[in-house]
Protein backbone atom coordinates (compact mmCIF):
# COMPACT_ATOMS: atom_id res chain seq x y z
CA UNK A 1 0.57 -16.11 24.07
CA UNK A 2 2.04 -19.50 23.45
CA UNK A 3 0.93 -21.58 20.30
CA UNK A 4 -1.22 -24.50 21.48
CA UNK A 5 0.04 -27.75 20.17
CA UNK A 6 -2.15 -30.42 18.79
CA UNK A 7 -3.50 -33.46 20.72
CA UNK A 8 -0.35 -35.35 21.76
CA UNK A 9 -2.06 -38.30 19.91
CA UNK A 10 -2.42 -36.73 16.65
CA UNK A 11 1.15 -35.01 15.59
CA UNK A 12 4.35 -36.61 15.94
CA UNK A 13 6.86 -34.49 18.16
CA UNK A 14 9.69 -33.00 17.18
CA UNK A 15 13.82 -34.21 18.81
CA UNK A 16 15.56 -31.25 20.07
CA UNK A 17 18.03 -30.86 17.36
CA UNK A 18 21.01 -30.70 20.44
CA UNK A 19 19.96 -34.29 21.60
CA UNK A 20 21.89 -37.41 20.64
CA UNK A 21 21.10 -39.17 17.18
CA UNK A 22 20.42 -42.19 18.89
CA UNK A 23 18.08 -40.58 21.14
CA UNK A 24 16.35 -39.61 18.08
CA UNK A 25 15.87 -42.51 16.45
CA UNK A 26 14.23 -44.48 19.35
CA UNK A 27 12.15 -40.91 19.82
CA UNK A 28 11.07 -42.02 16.11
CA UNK A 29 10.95 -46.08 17.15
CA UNK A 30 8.71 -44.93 20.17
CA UNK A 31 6.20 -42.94 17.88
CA UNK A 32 5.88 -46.03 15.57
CA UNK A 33 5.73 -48.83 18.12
CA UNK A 34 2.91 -46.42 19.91
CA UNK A 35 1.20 -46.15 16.59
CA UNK A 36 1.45 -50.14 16.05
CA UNK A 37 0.01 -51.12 19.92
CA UNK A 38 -3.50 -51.55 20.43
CA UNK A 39 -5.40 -49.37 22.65
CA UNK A 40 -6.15 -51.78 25.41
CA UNK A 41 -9.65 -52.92 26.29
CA UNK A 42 -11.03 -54.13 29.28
CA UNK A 43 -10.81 -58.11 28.50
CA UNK A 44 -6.99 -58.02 28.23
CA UNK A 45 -5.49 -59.69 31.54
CA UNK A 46 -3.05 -56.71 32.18
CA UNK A 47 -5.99 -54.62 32.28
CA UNK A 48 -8.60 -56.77 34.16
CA UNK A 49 -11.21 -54.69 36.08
CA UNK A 50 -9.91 -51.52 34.76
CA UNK A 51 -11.56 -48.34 33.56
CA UNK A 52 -10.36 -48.84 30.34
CA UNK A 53 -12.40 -45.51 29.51
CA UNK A 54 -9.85 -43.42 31.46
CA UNK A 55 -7.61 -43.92 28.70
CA UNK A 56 -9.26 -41.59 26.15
CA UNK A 57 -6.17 -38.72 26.16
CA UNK A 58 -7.48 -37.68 22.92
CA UNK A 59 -8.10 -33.46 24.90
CA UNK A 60 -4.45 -33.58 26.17
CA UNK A 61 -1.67 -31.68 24.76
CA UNK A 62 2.12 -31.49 25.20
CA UNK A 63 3.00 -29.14 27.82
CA UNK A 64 4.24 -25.90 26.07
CA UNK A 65 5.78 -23.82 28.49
CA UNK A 66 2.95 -21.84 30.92
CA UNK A 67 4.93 -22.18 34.21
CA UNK A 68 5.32 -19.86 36.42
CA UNK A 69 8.83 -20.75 37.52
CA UNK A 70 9.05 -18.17 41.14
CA UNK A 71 5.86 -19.59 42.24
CA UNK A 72 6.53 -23.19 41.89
CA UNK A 73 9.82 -23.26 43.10
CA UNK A 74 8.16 -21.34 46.51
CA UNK A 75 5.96 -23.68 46.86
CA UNK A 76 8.08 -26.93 46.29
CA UNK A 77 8.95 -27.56 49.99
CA UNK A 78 9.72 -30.72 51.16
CA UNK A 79 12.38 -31.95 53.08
CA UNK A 80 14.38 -29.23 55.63
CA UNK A 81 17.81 -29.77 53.92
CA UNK A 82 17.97 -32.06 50.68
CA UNK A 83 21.48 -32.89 49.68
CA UNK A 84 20.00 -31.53 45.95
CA UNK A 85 17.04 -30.01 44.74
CA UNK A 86 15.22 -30.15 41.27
CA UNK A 87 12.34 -28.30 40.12
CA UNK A 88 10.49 -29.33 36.88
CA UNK A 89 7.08 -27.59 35.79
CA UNK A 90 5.51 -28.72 32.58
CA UNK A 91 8.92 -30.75 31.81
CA UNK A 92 11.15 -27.31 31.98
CA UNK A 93 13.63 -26.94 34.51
CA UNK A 94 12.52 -23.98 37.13
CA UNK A 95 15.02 -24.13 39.82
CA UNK A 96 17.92 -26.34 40.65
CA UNK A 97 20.79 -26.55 43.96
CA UNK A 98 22.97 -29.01 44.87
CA UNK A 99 25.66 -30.16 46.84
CA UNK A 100 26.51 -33.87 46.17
CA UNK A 101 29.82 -34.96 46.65
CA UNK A 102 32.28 -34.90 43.83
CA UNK A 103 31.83 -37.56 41.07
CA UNK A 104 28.37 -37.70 41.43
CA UNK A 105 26.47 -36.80 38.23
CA UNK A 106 23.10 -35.18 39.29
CA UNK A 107 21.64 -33.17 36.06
CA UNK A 108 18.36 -32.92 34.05
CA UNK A 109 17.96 -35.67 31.47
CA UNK A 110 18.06 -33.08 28.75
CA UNK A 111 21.25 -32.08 30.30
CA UNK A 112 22.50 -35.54 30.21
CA UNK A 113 21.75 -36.54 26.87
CA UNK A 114 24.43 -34.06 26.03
CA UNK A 115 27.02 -33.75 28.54
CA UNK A 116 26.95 -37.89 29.19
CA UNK A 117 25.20 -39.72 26.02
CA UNK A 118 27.04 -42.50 26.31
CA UNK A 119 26.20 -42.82 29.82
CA UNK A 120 22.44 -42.16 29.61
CA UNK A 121 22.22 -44.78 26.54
CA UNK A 122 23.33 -47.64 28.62
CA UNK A 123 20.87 -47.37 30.73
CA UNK A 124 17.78 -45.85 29.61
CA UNK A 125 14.52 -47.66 29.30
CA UNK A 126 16.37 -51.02 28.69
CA UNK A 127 13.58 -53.25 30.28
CA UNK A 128 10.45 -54.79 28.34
CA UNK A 129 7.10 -52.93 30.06
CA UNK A 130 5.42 -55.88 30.62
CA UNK A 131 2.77 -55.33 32.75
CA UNK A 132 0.07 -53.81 29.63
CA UNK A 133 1.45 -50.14 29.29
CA UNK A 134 3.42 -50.88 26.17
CA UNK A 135 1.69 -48.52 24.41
CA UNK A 136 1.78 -45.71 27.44
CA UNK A 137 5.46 -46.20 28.01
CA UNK A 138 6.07 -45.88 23.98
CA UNK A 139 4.29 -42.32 23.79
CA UNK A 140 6.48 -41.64 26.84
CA UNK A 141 9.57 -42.36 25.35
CA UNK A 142 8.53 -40.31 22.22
CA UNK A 143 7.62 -37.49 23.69
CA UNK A 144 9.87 -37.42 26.30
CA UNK A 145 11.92 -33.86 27.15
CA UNK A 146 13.41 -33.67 30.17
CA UNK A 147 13.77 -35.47 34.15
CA UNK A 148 16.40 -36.31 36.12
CA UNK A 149 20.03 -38.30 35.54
CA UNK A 150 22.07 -39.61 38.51
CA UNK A 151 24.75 -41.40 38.69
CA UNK A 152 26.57 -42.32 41.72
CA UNK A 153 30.20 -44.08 41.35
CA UNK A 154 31.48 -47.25 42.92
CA UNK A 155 31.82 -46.43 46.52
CA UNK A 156 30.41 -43.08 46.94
CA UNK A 157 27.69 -42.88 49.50
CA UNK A 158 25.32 -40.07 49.19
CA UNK A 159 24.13 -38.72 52.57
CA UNK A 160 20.77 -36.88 52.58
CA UNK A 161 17.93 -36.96 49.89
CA UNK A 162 17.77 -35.97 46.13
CA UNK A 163 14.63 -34.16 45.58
CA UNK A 164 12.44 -33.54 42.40
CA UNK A 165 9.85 -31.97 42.02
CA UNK A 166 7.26 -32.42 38.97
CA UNK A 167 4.38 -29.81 38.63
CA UNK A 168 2.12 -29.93 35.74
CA UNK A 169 0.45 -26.66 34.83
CA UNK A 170 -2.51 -25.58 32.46
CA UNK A 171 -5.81 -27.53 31.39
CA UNK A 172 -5.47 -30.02 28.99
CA UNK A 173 -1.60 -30.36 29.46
CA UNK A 174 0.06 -33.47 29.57
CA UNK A 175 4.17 -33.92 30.86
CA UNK A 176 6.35 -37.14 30.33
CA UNK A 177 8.73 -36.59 33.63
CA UNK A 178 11.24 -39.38 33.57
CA UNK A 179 14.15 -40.81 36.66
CA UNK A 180 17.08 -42.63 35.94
CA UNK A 181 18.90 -43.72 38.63
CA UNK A 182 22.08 -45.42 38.57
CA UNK A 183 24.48 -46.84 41.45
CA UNK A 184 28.02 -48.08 41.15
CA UNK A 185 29.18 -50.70 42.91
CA UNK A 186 28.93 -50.22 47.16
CA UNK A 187 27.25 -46.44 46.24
CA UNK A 188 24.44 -45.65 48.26
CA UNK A 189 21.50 -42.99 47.18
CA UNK A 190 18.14 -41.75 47.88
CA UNK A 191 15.64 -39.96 45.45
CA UNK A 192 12.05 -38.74 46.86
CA UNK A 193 9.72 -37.71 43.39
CA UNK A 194 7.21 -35.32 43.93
CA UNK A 195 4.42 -34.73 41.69
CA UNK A 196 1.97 -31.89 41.97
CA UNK A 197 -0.68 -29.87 40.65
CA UNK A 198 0.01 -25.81 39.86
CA UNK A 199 -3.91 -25.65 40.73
CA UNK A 200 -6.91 -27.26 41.92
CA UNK A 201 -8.74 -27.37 38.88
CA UNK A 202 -7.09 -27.83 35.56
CA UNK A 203 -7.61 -31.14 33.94
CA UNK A 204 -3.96 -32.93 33.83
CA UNK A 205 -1.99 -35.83 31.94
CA UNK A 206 1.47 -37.47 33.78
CA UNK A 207 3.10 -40.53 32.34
CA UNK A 208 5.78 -41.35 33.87
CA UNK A 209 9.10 -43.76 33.41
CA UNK A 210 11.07 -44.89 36.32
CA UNK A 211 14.58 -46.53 35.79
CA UNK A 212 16.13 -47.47 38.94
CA UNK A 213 19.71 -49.24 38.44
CA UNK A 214 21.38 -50.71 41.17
CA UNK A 215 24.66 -51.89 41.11
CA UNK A 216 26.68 -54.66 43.15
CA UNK A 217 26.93 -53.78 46.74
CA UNK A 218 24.89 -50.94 46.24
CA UNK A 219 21.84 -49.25 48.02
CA UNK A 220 19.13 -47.47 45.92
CA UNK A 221 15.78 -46.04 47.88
CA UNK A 222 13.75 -44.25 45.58
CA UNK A 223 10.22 -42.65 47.06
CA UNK A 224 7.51 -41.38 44.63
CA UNK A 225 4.37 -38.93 46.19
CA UNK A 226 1.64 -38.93 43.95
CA UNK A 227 -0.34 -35.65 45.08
CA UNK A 228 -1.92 -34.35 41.83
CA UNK A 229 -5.55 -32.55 41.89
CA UNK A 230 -8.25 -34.37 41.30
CA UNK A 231 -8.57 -33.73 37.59
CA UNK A 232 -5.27 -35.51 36.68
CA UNK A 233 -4.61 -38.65 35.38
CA UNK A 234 -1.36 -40.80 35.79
CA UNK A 235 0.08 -43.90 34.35
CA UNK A 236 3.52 -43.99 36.46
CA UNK A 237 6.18 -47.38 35.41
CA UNK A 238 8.80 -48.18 37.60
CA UNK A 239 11.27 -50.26 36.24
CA UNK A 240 14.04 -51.66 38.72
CA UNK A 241 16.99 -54.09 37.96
CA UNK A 242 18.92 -54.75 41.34
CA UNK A 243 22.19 -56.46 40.98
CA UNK A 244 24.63 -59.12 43.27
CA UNK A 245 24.45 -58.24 46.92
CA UNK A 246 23.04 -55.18 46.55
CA UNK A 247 19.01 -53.70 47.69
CA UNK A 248 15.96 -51.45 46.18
CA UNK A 249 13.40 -49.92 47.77
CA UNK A 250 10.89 -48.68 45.85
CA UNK A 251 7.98 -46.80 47.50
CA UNK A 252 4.43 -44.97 46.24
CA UNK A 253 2.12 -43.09 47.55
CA UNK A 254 -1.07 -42.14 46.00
CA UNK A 255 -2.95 -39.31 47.42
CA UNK A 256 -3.57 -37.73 44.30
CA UNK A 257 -5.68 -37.69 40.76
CA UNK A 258 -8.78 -38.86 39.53
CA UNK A 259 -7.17 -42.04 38.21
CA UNK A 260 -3.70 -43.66 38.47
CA UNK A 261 -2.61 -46.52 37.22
CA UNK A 262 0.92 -47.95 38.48
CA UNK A 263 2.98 -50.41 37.14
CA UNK A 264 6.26 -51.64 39.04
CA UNK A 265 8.61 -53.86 38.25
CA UNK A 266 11.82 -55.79 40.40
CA UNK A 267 13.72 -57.71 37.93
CA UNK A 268 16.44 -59.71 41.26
CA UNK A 269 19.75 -59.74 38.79
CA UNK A 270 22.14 -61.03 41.51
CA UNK A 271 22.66 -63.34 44.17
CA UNK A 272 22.10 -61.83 47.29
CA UNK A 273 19.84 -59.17 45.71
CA UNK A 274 17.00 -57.35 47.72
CA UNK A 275 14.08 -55.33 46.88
CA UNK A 276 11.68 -53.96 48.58
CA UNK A 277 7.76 -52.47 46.96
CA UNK A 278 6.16 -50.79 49.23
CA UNK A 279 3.10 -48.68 48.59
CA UNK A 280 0.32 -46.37 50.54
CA UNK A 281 -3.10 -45.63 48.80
CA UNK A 282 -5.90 -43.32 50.23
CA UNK A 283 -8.48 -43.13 47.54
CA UNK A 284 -11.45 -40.84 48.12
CA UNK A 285 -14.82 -40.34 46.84
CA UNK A 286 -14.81 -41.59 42.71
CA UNK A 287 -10.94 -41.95 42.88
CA UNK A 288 -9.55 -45.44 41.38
CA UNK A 289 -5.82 -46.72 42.10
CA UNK A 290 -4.96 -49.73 39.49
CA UNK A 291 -1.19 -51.30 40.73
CA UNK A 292 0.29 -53.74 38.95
CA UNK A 293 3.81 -55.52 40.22
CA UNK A 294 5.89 -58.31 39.07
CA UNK A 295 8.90 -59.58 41.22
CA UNK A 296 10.93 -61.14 39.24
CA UNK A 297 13.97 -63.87 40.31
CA UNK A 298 16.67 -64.92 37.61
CA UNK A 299 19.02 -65.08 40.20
CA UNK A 300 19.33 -67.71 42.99
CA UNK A 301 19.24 -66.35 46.80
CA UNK A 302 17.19 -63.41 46.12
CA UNK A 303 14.96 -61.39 48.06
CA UNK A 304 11.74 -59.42 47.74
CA UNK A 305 8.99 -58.53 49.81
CA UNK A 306 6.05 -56.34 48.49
CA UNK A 307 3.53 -54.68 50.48
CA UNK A 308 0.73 -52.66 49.64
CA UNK A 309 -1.82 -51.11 51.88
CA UNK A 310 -5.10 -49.26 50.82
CA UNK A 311 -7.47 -47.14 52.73
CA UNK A 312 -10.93 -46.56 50.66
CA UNK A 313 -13.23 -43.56 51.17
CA UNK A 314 -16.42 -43.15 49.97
CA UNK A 315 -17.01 -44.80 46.24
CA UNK A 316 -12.88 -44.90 45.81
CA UNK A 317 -12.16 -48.40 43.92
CA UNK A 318 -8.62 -50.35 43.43
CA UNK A 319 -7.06 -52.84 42.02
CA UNK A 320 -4.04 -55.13 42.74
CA UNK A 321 -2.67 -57.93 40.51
CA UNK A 322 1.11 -58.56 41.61
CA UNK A 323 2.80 -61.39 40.26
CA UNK A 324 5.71 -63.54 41.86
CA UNK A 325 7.97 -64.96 39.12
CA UNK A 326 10.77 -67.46 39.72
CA UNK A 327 12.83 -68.42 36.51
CA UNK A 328 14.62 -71.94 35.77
CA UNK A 329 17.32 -71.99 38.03
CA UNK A 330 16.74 -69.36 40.63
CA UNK A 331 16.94 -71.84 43.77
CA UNK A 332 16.73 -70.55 47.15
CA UNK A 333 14.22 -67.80 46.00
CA UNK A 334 12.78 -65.68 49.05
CA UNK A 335 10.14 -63.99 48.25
CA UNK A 336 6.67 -62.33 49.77
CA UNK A 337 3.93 -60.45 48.64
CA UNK A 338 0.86 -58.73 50.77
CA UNK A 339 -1.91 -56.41 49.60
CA UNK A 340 -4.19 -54.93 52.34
CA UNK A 341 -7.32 -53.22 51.96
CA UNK A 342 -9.32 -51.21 54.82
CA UNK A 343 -12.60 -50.23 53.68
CA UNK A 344 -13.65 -46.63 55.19
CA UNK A 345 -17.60 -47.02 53.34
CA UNK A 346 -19.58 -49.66 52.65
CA UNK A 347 -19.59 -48.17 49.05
CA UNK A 348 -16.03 -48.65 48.30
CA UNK A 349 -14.55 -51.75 45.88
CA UNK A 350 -10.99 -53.39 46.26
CA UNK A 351 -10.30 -56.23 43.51
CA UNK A 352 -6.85 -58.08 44.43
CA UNK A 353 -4.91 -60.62 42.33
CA UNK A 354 -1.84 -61.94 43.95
CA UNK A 355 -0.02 -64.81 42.01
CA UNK A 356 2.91 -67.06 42.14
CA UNK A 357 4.80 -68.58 39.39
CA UNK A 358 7.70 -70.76 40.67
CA UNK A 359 9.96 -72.48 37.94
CA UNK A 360 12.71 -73.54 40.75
CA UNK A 361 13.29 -75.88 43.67
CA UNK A 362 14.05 -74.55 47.82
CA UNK A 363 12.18 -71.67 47.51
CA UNK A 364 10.19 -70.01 50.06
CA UNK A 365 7.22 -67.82 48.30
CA UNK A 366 4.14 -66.40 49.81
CA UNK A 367 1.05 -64.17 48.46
CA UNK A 368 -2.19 -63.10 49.82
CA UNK A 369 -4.60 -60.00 50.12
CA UNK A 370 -6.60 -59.09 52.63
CA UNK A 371 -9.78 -56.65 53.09
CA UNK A 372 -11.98 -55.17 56.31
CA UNK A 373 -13.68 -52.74 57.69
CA UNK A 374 -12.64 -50.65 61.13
CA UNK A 375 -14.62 -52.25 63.81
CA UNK A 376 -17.13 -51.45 65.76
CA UNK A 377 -14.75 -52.48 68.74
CA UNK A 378 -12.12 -50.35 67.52
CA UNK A 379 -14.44 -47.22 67.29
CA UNK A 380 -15.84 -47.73 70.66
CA UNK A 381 -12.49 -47.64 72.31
CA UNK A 382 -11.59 -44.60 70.78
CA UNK A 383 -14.76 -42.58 71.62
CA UNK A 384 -14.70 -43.63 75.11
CA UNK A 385 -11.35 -41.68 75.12
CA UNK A 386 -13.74 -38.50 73.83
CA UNK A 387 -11.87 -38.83 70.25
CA UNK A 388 -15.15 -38.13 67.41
CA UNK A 389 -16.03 -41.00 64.99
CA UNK A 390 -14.74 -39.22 62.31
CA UNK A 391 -11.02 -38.84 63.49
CA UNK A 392 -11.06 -42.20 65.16
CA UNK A 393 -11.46 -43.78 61.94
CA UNK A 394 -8.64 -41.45 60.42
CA UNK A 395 -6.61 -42.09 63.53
CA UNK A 396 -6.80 -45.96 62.77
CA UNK A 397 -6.22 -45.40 58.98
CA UNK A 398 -3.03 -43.78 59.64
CA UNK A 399 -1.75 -46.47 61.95
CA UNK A 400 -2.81 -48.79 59.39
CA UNK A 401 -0.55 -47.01 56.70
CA UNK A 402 2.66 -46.51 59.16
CA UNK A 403 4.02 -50.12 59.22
CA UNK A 404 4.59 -49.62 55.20
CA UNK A 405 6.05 -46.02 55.77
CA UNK A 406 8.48 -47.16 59.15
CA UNK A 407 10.42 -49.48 56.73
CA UNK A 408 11.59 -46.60 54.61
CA UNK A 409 13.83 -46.55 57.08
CA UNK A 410 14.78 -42.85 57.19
CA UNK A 411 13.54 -40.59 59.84
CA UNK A 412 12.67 -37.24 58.29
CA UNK A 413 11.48 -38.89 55.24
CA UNK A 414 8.76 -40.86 56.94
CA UNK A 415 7.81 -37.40 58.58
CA UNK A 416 7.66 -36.39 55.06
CA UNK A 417 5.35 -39.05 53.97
CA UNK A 418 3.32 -38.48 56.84
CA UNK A 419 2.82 -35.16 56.37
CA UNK A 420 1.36 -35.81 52.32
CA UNK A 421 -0.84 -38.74 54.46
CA UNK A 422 -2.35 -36.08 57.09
CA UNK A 423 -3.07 -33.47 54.15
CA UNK A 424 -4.99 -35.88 52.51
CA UNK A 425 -7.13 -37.06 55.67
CA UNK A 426 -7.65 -33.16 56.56
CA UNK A 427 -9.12 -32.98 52.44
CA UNK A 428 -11.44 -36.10 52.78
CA UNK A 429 -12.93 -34.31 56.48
CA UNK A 430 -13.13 -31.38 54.29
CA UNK A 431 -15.25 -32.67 52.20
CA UNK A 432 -12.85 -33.24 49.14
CA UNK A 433 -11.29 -36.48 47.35
């Protein structure tokens, strides 16, 4: 039987001895810097209406091994052909294939930290977390063993999708899966992040780092499902940087876990920059969503557009506080940014927060959030057509989710999507979250 660690709060973890010194040292900078940060509370701004009581990890441990590598990998199905495949359970690599055209560097981080450490220092975690996980993204970073490197060169287009998949496995275990994405200039990629529960019932800790680095010219789509049981919590940061002339989409979707909290930011680098947030939320029964954005502009004649739709079940709750940011000097800003809520129950909560802050001249900025209910009109039409109540409303919370899944913009990954949206309809008729 495996030793059980102590409570990833209580013992400070151990460097592989065959990773870098200097990933070592911030391992050891992380540790203190978590040690040093408060433990939020519930009147801090970054963490306004938040369960601040979902933050008591103090049961989880590090993930020690436990998974059972022939039955993930079988059960890590996604798309029909990826261009490369990854399999992580409990942080361990289970299963990898790939066949990426040459020059591409596609490994596991704990790969990379060997093979490319020079590579992997420029451009790992090198963005402030500003949106109140400072302390989250710290223990990350300290106890972080293993995700995925890639690294596409200047003018190397990658057709197909890069998938990884992330299962944690074992009660009480907690896994620090981390993605950092880099494009050369005119390089082209796409990454879809899956992460999963082994079971149904084992109590579960992801936090998560995203770095997503796009270079000049370049075109990065990254895609993150969130499908974890319902005993699993999440704190999930993506970080993006998107450079001169080039675009990032970044897109969630939460199906999963008890309670998530996301944090993304788009720091617009370049003129002629794009980014695009997009996110899809179905939250069931006691299930809470908290997202947290910030678009940020230091460059002139940049463009973002966020948009973020939620479809609330039974006593499910979110939140939404995005942020627009425009710095001195960033003229001809274009920027947009739209939360939606459709309540499916009168019992559900949806607390929204848009907000602009505009420090430039000729820009065009726009924020707002919406919430309603299906109605009655809408239900009507759809039973006079002998569809039941119950999958008219599903039928009408789908089509409410598609326009943010259509702009992904890839064929067989909306299919994908869609397919993680009409599992989780089929649990909440079930009876589940």
């Amino acid at each position: 039987m495996l030793e059980q660690p102590a409570s990833l709060l209580d013992s400070a973890p151990v460097t592989p001895a065959t990773f870098p010194a200097w990933f070592a040292e911030r391992q050891r900078a992380a540790r203190q810097r978590f040690l040093q940060i408060p433990q939020p509370k519930r009147g801090d701004e970054t963490w306004r209406f938040s369960s601040v009581k979902e933050l008591d990890f103090a049961d989880f441990r590090p993930a020690n091994g436990g998974a059972d590598a022939t039955l993930l990998a079988s059960r890590s199905t996604g798309l029909e052909a990826p261009v490369a495949k990854f399999v992580f359970g409990n942080d361990e690599l289970l299963h990898s294939e790939s066949d990426l055209p040459a020059g591409v560097i596609c490994l596991p981080l704990a790969e990379a930290l060997i093979s490319h450490s020079e590579l992997v220092e420029k451009h790992f975690m090198k963005q402030e977390t500003r949106l109140g996980s400072a302390k989250w993204t710290a223990l990350h970073e300290a106890n972080l063993r293993n995700g995925l490197f890639v690294h596409v060169p200047a003018n190397v287009e990658v057709e197909g999708t890069i998938e990884v998949f992330h299962w944690i496995a074992g009660d009480n275990t907690a896994i620090f899966p981390h993605t950092l994405i880099v494009t050369g200039a005119n390089a082209k990629v796409r990454v879809v992040d899956y992460f999963q529960s082994a079971d149904e019932t084992s109590t579960g800790l992801a936090i998560a780092v995203n770095d997503l680095i796009a270079g000049p010219g370049s075109k990065l789509d990254y895609v993150a499902i969130q499908a974890f049981n319902e005993h699993t919590k999440v704190i999930q940061v993506n970080e993006t940087g998107v450079a001169k002339d080039a675009s990032a989409t970044g897109f969630i979707l939460n199906t999963g876990a008890t309670w998530a909290r996301n944090e993304s930011l788009s720091r617009l680098e370049g003129e002629g920059s794009r980014s695009d947030m997009l996110s899809v939320s179905i939250p069931a029964r006691d299930q809470e969503y908290d997202q947290r954005t910030f678009q940020h502009h230091v460059s002139p004649g940049a463009f973002s557009d966020l948009l973020y739709k939620n479809s609330l079940y039974d006593k499910a709750r979110t939140i939404f506080s995005g942020l627009i940011f425009v710095d001195e000097g960033a003229h001809r800003t274009d920027a947009y940014q739209t939360c939606r809520n459709l309540f499916m129950s009168d019992d559900a909560e949806a607390n929204s927060m848009p907000g602009l802050e505009i420090n430039a001249d000729d820009v065009k900025c726009s924020h707002g959030s919406t919430s309603c209910q299906i109605s009655d009109e809408e239900i009507f039409y759809l039973r006079a057509r002998g569809i039941c109540p119950t999958r008219a409303r599903q039928l009408i919370a789908r089509g409410f989710s598609v326009e943010v899944i259509e702009r992904l913009g890839d064929e067989k990954v909306e299919e994908l999507v869609l397919r993680f949206v009409d599992d989780k309809f089929a649990h909440i008729a079930g009876g589940g979250a």
